[in-house]
Protein backbone atom coordinates (compact mmCIF):
# COMPACT_ATOMS: atom_id res chain seq x y z
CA UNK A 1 -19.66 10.65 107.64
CA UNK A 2 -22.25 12.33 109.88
CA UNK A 3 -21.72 16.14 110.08
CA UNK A 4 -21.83 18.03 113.37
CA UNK A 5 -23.29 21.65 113.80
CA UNK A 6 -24.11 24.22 116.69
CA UNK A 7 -27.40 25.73 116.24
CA UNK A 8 -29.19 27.98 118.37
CA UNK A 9 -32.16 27.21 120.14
CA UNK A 10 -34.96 27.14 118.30
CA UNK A 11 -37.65 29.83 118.62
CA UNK A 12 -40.67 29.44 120.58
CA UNK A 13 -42.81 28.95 117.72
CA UNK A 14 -40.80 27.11 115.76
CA UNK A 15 -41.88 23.70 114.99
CA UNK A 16 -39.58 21.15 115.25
CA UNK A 17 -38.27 19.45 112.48
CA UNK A 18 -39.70 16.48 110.82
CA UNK A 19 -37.00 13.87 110.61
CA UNK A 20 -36.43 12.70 106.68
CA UNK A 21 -37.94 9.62 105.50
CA UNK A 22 -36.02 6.50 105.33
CA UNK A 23 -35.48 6.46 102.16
CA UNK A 24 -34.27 10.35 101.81
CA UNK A 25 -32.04 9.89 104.77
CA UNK A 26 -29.55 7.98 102.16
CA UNK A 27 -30.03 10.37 99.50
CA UNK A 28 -29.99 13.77 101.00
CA UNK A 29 -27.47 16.41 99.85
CA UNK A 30 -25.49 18.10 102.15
CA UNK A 31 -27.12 22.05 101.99
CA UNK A 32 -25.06 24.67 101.10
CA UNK A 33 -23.33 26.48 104.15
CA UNK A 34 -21.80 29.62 103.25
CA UNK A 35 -19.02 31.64 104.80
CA UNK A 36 -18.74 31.15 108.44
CA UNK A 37 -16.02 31.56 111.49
CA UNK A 38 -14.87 29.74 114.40
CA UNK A 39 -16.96 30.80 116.48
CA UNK A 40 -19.84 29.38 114.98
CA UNK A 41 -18.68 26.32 113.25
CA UNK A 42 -16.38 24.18 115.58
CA UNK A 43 -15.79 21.22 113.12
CA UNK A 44 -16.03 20.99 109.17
CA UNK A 45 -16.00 18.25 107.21
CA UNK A 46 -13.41 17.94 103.76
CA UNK A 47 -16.61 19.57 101.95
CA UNK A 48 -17.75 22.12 104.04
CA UNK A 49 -13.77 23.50 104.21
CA UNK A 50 -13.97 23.81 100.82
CA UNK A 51 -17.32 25.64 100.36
CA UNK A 52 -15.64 28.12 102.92
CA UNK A 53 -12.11 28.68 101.23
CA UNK A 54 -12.13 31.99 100.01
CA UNK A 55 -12.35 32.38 96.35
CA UNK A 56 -14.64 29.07 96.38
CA UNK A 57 -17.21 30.85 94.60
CA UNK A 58 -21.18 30.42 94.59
CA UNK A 59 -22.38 26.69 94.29
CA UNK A 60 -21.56 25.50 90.67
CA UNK A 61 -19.03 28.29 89.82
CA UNK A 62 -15.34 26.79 89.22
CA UNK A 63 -13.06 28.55 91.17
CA UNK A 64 -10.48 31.18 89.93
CA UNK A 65 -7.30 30.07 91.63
CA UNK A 66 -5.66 26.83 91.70
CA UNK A 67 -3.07 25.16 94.02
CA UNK A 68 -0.04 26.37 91.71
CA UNK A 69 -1.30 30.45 91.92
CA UNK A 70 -1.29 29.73 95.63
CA UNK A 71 2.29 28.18 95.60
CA UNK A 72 3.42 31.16 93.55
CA UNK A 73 1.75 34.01 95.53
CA UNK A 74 3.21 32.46 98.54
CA UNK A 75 6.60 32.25 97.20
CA UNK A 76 6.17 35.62 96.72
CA UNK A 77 5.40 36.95 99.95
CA UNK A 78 8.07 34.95 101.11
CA UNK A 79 10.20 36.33 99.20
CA UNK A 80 8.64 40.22 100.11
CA UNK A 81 9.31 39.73 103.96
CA UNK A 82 12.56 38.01 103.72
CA UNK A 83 13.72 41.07 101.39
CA UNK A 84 11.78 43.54 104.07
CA UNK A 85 13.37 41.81 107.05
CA UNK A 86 16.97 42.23 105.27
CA UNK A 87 16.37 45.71 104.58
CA UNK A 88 15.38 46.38 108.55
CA UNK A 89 18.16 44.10 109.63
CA UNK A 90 21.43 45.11 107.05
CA UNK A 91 21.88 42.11 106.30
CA UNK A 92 22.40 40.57 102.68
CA UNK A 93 19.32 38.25 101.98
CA UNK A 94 19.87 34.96 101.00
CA UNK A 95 18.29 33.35 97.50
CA UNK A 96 15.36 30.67 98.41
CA UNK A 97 17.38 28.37 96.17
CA UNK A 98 21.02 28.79 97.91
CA UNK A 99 22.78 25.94 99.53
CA UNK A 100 23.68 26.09 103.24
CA UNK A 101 27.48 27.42 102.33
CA UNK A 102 25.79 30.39 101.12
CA UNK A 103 23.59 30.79 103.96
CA UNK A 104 26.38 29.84 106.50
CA UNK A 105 28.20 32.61 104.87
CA UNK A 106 25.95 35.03 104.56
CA UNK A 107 25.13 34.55 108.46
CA UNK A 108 28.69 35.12 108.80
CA UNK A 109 29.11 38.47 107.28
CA UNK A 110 25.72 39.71 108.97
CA UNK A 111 26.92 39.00 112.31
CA UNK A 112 29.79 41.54 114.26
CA UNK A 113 33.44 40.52 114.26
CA UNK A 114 35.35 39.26 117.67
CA UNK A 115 38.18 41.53 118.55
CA UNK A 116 40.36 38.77 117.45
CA UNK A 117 38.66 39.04 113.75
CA UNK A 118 39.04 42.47 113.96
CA UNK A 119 42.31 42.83 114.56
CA UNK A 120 43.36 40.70 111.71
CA UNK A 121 41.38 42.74 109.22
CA UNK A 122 43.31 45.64 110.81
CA UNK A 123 46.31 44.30 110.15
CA UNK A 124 45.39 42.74 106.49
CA UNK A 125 44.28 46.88 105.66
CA UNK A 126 47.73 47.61 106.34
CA UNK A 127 50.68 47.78 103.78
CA UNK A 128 53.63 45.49 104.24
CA UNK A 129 56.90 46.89 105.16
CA UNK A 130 57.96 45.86 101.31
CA UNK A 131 55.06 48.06 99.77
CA UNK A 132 56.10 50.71 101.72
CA UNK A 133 60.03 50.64 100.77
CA UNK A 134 58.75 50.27 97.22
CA UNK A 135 56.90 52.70 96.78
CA UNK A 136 59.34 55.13 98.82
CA UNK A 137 61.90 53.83 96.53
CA UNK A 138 59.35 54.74 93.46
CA UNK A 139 58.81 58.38 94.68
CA UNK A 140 62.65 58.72 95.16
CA UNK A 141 63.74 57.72 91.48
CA UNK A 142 60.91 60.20 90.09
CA UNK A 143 62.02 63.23 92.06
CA UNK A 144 65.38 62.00 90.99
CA UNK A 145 64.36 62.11 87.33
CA UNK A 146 62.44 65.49 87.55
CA UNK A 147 65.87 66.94 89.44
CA UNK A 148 67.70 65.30 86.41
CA UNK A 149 65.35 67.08 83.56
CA UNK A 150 65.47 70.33 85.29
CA UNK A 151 69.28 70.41 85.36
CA UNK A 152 69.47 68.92 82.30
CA UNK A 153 67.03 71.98 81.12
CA UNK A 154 69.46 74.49 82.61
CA UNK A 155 72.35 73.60 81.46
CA UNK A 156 71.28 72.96 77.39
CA UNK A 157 69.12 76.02 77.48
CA UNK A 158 69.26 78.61 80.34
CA UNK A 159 72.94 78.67 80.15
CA UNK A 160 72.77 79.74 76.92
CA UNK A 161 70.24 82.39 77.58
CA UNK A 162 72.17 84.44 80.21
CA UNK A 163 75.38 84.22 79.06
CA UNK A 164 74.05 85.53 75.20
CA UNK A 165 72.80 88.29 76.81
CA UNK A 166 75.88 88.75 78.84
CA UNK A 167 78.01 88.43 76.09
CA UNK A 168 75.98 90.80 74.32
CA UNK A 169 76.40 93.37 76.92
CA UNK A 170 79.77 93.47 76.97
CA UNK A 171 80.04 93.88 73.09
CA UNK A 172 78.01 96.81 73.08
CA UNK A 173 80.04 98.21 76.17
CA UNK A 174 83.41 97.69 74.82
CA UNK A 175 82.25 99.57 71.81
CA UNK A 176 81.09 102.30 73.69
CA UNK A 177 84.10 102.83 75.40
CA UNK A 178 85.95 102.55 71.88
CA UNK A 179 83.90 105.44 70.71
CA UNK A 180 84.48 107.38 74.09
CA UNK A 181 88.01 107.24 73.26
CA UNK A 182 89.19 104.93 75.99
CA UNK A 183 93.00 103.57 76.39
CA UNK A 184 93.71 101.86 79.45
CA UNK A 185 97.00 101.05 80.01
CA UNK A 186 96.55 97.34 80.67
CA UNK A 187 93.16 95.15 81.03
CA UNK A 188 92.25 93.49 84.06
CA UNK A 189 91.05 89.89 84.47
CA UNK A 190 87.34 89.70 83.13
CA UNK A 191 87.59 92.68 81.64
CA UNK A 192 86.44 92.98 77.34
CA UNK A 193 89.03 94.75 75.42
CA UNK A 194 88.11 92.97 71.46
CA UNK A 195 85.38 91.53 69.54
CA UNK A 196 85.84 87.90 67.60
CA UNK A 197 84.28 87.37 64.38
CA UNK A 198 83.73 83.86 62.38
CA UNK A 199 81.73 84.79 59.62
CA UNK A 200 81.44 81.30 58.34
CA UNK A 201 79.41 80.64 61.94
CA UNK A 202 77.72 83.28 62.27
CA UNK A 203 80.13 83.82 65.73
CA UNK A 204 80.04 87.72 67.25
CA UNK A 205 81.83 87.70 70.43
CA UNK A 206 83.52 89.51 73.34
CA UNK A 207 86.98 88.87 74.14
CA UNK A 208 87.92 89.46 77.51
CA UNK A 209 91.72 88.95 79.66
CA UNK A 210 92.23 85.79 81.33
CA UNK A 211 90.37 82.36 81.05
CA UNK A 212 88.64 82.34 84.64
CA UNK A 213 85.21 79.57 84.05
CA UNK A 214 83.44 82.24 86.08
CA UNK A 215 84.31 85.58 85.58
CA UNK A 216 85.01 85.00 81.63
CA UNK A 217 84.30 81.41 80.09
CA UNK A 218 80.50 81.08 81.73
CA UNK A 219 79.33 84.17 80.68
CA UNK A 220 79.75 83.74 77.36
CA UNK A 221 82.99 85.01 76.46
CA UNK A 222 86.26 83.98 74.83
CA UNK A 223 89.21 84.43 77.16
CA UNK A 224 92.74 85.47 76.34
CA UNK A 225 95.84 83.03 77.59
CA UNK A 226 97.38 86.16 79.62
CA UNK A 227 98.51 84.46 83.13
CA UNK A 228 101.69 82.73 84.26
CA UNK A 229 103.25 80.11 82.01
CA UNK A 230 100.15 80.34 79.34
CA UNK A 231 100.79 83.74 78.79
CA UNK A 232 100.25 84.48 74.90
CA UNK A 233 100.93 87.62 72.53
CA UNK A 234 97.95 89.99 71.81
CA UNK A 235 97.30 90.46 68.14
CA UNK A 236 99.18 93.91 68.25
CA UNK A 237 102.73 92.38 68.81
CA UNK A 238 104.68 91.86 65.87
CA UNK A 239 105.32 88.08 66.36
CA UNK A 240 103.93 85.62 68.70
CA UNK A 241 100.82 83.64 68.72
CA UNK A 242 97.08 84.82 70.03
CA UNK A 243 95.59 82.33 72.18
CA UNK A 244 92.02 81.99 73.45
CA UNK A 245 89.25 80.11 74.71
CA UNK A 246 86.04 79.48 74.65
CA UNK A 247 82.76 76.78 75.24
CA UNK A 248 82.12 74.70 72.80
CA UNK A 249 78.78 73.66 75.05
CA UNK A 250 76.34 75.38 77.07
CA UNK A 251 77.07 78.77 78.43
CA UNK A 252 77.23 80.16 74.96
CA UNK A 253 78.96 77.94 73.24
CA UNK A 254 80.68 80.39 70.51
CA UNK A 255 83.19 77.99 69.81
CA UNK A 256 80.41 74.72 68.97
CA UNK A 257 81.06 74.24 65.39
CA UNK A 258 84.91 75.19 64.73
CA UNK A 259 85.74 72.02 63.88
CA UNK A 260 83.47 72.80 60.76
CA UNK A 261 86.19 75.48 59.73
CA UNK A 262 88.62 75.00 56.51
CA UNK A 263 91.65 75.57 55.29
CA UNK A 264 90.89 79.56 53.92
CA UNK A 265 88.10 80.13 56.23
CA UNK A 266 88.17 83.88 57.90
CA UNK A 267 88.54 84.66 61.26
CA UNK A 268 88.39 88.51 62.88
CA UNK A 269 89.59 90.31 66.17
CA UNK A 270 88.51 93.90 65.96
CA UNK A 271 90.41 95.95 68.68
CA UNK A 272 90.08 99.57 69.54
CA UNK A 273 91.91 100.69 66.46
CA UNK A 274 92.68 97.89 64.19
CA UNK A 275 90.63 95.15 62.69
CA UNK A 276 93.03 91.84 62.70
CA UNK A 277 91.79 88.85 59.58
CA UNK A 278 93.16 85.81 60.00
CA UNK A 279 93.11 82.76 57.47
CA UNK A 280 92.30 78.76 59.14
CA UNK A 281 95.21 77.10 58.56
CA UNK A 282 95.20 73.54 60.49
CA UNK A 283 93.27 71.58 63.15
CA UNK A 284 93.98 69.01 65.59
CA UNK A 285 90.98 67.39 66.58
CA UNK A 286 92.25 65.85 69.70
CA UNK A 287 94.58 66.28 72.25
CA UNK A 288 95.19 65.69 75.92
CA UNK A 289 94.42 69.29 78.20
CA UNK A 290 98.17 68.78 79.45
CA UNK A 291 99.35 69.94 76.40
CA UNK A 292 100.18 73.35 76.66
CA UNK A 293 102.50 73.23 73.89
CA UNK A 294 100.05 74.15 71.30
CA UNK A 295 100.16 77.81 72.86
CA UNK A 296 103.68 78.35 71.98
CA UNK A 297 104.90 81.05 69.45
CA UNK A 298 105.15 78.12 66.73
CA UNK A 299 103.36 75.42 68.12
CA UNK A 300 104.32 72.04 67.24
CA UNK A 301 101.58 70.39 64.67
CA UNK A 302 100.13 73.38 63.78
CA UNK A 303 102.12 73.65 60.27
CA UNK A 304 103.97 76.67 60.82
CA UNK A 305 107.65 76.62 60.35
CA UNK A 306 108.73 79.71 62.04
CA UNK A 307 107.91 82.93 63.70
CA UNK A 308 104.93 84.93 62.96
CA UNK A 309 101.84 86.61 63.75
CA UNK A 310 99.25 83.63 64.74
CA UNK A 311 95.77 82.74 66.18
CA UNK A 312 94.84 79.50 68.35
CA UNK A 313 91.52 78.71 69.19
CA UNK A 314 91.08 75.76 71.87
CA UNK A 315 87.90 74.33 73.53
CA UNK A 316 86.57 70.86 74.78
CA UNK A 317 86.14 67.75 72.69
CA UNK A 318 84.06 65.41 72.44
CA UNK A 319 81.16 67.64 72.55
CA UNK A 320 79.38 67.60 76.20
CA UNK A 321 82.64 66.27 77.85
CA UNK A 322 86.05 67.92 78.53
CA UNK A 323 88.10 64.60 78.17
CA UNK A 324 90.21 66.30 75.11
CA UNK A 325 91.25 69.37 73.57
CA UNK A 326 90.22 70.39 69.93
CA UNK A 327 92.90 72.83 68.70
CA UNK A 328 92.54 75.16 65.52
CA UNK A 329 95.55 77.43 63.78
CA UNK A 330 95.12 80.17 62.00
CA UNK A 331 97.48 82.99 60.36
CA UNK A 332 97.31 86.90 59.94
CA UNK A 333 96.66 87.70 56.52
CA UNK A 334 95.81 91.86 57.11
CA UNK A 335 95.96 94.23 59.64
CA UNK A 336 93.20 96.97 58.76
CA UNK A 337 92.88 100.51 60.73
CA UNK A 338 89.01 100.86 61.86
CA UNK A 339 89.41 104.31 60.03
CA UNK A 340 89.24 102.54 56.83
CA UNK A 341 86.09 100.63 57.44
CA UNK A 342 85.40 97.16 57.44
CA UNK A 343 87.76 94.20 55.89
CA UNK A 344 86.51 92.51 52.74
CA UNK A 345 85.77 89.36 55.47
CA UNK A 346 83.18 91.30 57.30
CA UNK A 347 81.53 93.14 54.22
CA UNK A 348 80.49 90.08 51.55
């Protein structure tokens, strides 16, 4: 193939060229042409495009980079401007290799959603009306449970606290007023006129008239059957039957653990002058609240075949409920002046 080139004109001087010989015309090699642009080379020939690549080197030198470096570092710079146009754009660049799902997708999520689309992803954002009654429902039942613990927490344990210190109050006031020299005539409703004792449980408590829940029973005290029809005798009279009440839970409790007391077992009432002992004599572990008749001056079931001097204690049964009545009988074995000290229950 015969090669085409623009020179310039030739100088004034210049002598023109001798053309080859016939028989160098067929064996004349191509000279060298080095680096040149378009605007001096308008055609090249397969050769002369090669001398001219970059990196072709000097005549005779191999070349440094091949056809798969050039694949590679064009991949590469791909790959450079596609992440670079992504990063200018926002939008998630696509892997060379992905299929056109990917792509289609990834077009998708670059481009802004209709007001149609957007008003479905409002509505998907938002919680169902179930969610919502669940989790109302949820919030309800834990509120319901803390309510629950805290009055649960009040009863077993706060109850306890106030009316202890109630009841201790009124033990140390009704023993001032013994030492002040106080007699009143008769004792109102609330109001502490003795002090129990069971020393097998460790029990020190007021006694005070009546058995009101909230003037006596809640704050810790024993009350006295002294109203109406449940009127009973005080330990003073010579016959007749002492009745009282008390808690056996919360608000107290002095009464929790009578049904631990046997046959023999003490129990105290220290008035203003006279310290009353009285011996456990029977229990009846259950009976209906209706039954009054366990007050009486001999009360039926108790074991006691005729008049005398007695003691009933009565609170709730089972424990934490006041389905039944627990009952417990006891009998007046001494009647001690407080000027001669203590009874032989109270000092061992």
């Amino acid at each position: 193939m015969r090669e085409f080139s623009v020179q310039g004109p030739p100088g004034p001087q210049s002598p023109a060229p001798e053309p080859p010989a016939p028989d160098q015309a067929a064996t004349a090699v191509l000279p060298v042409i080095g680096p040149s642009d378009d605007e001096t080379v308008g055609l090249r020939t397969r050769d002369t495009r090669r001398a001219a690549a970059p990196g072709a080197g000097e005549a005779g030198e191999p070349r440094t980079g091949g056809r798969a470096e050039r694949r590679r570092a064009a991949k590469g710079g791909g790959r450079g401007r596609r992440r670079a146009a992504s990063a200018a754009t926002g939008t998630a660049a696509v892997p060379a290799g992905a299929g056109a799902g990917a792509r289609s997708e990834a077009a998708a999520a670059s481009r802004p959603l209709s007001r149609v689309e957007a008003r479905r992803a409002a509505r998907a954002l938002k919680e169902s009306p179930a969610v919502i009654v669940s989790r109302v429902v949820g919030e309800l039942f834990i509120t319901f449970g803390v309510v629950m613990l805290l009055f649960v927490t009040y009863q077993l344990w706060w109850t306890n606290v106030r009316a202890g210190a109630y009841a201790g109050d009124q033990t140390n006031q009704i023993q001032d007023g013994w030492a002040k020299g106080r007699k009143p005539d008769a004792f109102r409703p609330g109001q502490g006129f003795a002090i129990m004792y069971i020393p097998k449980l460790d029990v020190v408590v007021p006694i005070a008239e009546g058995i009101s829940k909230t003037q006596v029973l809640d704050r810790g005290m024993v009350g006295h059957y002294a109203e109406g029809g449940l009127k009973t005798a005080m330990p003073s009279a010579r016959q007749g039957n002492f009745a009282v009440a008390g808690h056996r839970n919360t608000h107290g409790e002095p009464f929790r653990y009578i049904n631990q007391l046997q046959p023999g077992d003490d129990i105290v009432v220290e008035t203003q002058d006279t310290y009353y002992t009285y011996e456990m004599a029977s229990i009846l572990p259950q009976t209906p609240p209706s039954n009054v008749s366990v007050l009486r001056p001999v009360p039926p079931g108790s074991g006691f075949t005729g008049p005398g001097r007695y003691i009933t204690l009565t609170t709730c049964t089972p424990e934490f409920t006041s389905t039944y009545r627990l009952i417990v009988w006891g009998k007046m074995v001494e009647e001690r002046p407080r000027s001669k000290g203590k009874p032989d229950a109270l000092v061992s």
